[in-house]
Protein backbone atom coordinates (compact mmCIF):
# COMPACT_ATOMS: atom_id res chain seq x y z
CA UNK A 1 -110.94 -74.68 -10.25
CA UNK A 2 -107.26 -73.29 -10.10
CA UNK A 3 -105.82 -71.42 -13.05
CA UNK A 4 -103.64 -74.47 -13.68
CA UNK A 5 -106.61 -76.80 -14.43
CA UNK A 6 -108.05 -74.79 -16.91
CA UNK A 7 -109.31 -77.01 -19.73
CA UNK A 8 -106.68 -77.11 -22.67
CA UNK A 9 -109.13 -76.37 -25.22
CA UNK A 10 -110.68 -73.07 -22.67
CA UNK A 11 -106.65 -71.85 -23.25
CA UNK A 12 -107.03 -72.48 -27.07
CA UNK A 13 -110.24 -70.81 -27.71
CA UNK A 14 -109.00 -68.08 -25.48
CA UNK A 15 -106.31 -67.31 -27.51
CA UNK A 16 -107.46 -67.60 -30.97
CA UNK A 17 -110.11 -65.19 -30.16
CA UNK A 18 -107.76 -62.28 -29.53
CA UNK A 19 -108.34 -59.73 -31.97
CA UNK A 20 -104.29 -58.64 -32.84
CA UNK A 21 -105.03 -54.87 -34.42
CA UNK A 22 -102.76 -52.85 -36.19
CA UNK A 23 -101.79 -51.10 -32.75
CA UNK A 24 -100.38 -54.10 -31.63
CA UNK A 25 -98.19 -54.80 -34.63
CA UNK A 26 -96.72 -51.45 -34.32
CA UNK A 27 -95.98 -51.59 -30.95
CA UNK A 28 -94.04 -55.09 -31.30
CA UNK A 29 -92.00 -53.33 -33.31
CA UNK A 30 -91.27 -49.97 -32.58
CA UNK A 31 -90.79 -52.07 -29.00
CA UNK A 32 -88.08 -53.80 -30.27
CA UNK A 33 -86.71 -50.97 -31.96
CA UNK A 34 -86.68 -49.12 -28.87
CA UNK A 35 -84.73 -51.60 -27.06
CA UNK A 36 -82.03 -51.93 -29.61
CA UNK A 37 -81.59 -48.13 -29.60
CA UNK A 38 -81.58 -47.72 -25.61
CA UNK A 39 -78.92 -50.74 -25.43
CA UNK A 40 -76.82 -49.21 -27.91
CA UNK A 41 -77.00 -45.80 -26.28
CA UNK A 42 -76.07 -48.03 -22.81
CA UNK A 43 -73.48 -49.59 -24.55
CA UNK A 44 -71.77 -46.44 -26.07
CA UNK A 45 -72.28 -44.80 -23.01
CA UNK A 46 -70.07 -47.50 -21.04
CA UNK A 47 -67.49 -47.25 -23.68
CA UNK A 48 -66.73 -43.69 -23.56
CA UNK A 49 -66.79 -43.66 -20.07
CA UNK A 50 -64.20 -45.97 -20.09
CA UNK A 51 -62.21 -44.44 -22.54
CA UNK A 52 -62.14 -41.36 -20.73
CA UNK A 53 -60.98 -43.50 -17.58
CA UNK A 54 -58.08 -44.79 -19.67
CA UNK A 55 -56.86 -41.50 -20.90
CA UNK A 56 -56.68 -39.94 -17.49
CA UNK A 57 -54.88 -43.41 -16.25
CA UNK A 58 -52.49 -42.27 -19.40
CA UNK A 59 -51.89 -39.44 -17.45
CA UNK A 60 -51.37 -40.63 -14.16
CA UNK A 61 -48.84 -42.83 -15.36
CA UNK A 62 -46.66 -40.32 -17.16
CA UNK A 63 -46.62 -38.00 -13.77
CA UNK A 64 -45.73 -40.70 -11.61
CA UNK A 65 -43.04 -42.35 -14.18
CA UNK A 66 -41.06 -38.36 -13.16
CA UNK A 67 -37.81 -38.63 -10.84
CA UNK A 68 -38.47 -35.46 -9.30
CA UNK A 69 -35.38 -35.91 -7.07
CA UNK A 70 -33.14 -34.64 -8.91
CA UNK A 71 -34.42 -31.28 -8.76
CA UNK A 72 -34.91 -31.66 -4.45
CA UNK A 73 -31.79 -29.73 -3.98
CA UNK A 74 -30.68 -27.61 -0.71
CA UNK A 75 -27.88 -25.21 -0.52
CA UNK A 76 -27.74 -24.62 3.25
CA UNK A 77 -24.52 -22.12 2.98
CA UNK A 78 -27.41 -19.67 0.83
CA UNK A 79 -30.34 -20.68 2.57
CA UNK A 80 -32.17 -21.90 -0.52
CA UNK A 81 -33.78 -25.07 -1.34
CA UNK A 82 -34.80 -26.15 -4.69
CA UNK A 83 -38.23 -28.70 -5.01
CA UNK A 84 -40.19 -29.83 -7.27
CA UNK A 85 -43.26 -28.26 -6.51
CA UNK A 86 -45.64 -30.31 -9.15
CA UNK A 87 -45.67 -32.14 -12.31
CA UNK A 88 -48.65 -31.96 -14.75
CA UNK A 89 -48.97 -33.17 -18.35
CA UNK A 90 -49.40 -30.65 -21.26
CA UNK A 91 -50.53 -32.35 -24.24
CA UNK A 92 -51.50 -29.17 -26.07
CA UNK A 93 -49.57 -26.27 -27.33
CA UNK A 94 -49.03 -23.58 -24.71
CA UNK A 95 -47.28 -19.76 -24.77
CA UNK A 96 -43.65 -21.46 -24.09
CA UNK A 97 -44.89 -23.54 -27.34
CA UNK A 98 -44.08 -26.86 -25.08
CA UNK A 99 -46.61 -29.33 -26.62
CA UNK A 100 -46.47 -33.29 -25.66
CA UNK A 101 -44.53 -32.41 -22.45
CA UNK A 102 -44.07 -33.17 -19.33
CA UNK A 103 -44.44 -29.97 -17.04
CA UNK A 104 -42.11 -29.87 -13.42
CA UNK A 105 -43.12 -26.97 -11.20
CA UNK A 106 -39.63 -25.87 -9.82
CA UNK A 107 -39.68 -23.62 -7.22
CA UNK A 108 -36.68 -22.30 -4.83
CA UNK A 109 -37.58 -21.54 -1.26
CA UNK A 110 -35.81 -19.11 0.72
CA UNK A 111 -35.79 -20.07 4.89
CA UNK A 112 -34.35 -17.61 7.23
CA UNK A 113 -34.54 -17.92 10.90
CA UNK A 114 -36.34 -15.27 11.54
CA UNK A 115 -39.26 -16.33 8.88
CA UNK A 116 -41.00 -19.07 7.06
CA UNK A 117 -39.83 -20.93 4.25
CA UNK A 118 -41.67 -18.45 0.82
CA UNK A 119 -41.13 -19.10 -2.94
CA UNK A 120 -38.83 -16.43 -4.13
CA UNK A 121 -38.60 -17.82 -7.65
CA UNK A 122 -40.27 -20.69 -9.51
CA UNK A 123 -39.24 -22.15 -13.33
CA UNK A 124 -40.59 -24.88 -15.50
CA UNK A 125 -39.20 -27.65 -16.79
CA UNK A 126 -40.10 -29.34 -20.12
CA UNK A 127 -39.99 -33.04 -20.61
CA UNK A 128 -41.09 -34.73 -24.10
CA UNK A 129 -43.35 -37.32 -23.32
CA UNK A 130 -42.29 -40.81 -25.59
CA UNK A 131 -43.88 -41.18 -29.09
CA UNK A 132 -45.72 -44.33 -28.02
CA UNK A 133 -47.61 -42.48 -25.41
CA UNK A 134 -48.13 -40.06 -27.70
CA UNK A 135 -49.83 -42.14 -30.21
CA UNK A 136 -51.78 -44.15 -27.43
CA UNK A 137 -53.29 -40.15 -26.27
CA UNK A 138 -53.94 -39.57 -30.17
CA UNK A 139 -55.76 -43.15 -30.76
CA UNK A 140 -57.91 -42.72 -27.40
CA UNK A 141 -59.16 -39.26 -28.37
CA UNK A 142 -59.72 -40.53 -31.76
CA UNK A 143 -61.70 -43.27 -30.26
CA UNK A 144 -63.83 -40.59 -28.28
CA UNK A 145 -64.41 -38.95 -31.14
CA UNK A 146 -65.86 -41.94 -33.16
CA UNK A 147 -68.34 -42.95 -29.87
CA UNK A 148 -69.63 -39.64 -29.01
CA UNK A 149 -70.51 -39.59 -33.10
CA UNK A 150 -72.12 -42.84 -33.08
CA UNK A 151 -73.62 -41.33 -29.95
CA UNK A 152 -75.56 -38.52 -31.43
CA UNK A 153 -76.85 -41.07 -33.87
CA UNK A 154 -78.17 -42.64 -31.66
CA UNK A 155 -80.19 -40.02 -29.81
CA UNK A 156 -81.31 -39.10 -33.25
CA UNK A 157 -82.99 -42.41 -33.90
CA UNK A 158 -84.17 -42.30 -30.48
CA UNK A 159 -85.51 -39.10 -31.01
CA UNK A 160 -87.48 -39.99 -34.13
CA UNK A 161 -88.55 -42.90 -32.62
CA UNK A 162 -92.29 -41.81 -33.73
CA UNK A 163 -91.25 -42.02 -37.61
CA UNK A 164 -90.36 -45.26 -37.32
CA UNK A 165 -93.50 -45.63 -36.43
CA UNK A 166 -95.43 -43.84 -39.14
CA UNK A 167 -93.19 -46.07 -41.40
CA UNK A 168 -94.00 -49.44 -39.75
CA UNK A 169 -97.95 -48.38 -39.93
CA UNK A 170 -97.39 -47.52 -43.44
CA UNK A 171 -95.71 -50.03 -44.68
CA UNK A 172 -98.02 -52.47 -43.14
CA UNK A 173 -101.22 -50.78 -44.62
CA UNK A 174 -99.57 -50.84 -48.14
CA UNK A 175 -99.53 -54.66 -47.62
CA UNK A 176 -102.87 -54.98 -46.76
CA UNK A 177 -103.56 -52.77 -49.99
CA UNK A 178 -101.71 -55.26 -51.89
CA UNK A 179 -103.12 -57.97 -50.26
CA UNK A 180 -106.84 -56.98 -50.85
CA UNK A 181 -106.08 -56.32 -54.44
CA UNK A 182 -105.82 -52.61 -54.74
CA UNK A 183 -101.80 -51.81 -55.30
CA UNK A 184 -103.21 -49.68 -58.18
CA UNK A 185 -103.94 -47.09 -55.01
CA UNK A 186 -100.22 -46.89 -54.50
CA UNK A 187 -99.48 -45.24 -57.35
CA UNK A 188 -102.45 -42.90 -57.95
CA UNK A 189 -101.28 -39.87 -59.56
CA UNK A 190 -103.77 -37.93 -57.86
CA UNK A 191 -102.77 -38.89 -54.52
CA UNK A 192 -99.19 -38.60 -54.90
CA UNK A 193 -99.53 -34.84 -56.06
CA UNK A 194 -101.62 -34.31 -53.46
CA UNK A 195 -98.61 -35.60 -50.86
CA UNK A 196 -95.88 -33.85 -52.94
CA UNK A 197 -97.62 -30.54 -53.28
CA UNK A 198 -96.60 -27.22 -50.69
């Protein structure tokens, strides 16, 4: 006889005969528990990751918004050529005290025939970036901030995963206590100085 044509009642007895223990309880539970945390932890994961992607796109966008030929100049009669070598974005407070700024590498090049072209002198220039950016760089760090806190939270419960535990077993003792009529355990002075004391 297949598995299919198993008698309805066989599939009845079968299950009301499982003994469901305490251990089973627990795990259900601490289960489920464990599966909120992880997706959470998945979730916040994603997000940061994502919020890191849009801060460097911040970035990327602010050093190619730079006209950097303006500063391509060549003065052929002195044999010099001005370039802008590279632009990078300084959001914090360096020695020149240039913070929120736009940084362009200029360098002048000296070519003589005899030689190859070699930086003989190099400056940088200081461009503000716009408030709004500013405020977008401020609210993505602050979100950052917020995830990689509700982060560590996270790992913590994960962490104490096994007091959860101890608090689900507990807790569903003290209701069979209850249940069988002796509540009058829970609060047994004796016991309670026994758990309280060093």
């Amino acid at each position: 006889m297949s598995k299919t044509n198993l008698p309805a009642t066989f599939l009845d007895n079968a299950t009301l005969n499982v003994n469901v223990g305490i251990d089973e309880v627990v795990s259900v539970f601490v289960t489920k528990y464990e599966d909120k945390l992880f997706a959470q932890k998945d979730d916040l994961s994603r997000r940061i990751k994502a919020t890191k992607q849009a801060l460097a796109d911040l970035d990327k966008s602010l050093i190619a918004s730079v006209d950097t030929k303006p500063y391509n100049v060549s003065v052929p009669e002195l044999g010099f050529t001005f370039k802008a070598k590279d632009v990078s974005v300084s959001w914090e407070e360096s020695y020149r005290g240039e913070k929120n700024s736009l940084q362009i590498q200029l360098v002048m090049l000296d070519k003589q025939e005899s030689r190859d072209e070699r930086e003989v002198f190099h400056k940088h220039i200081y461009v503000k970036i716009p408030a709004a950016r500013v405020k977008e760089k401020q609210e993505l760090d602050q979100d950052i901030d917020r995830l990689n806190g509700e982060l560590m939270e996270v790992m913590s419960n994960i962490k104490a995963v096994s007091r959860k535990e101890r608090q689900i077993r507990g807790r569903i003792s003290e209701m069979k206590l209850e249940k069988a009529g002796h509540q009058d355990l829970l609060g047994n002075a004796e016991l309670i100085k026994l758990i309280e004391s060093k």
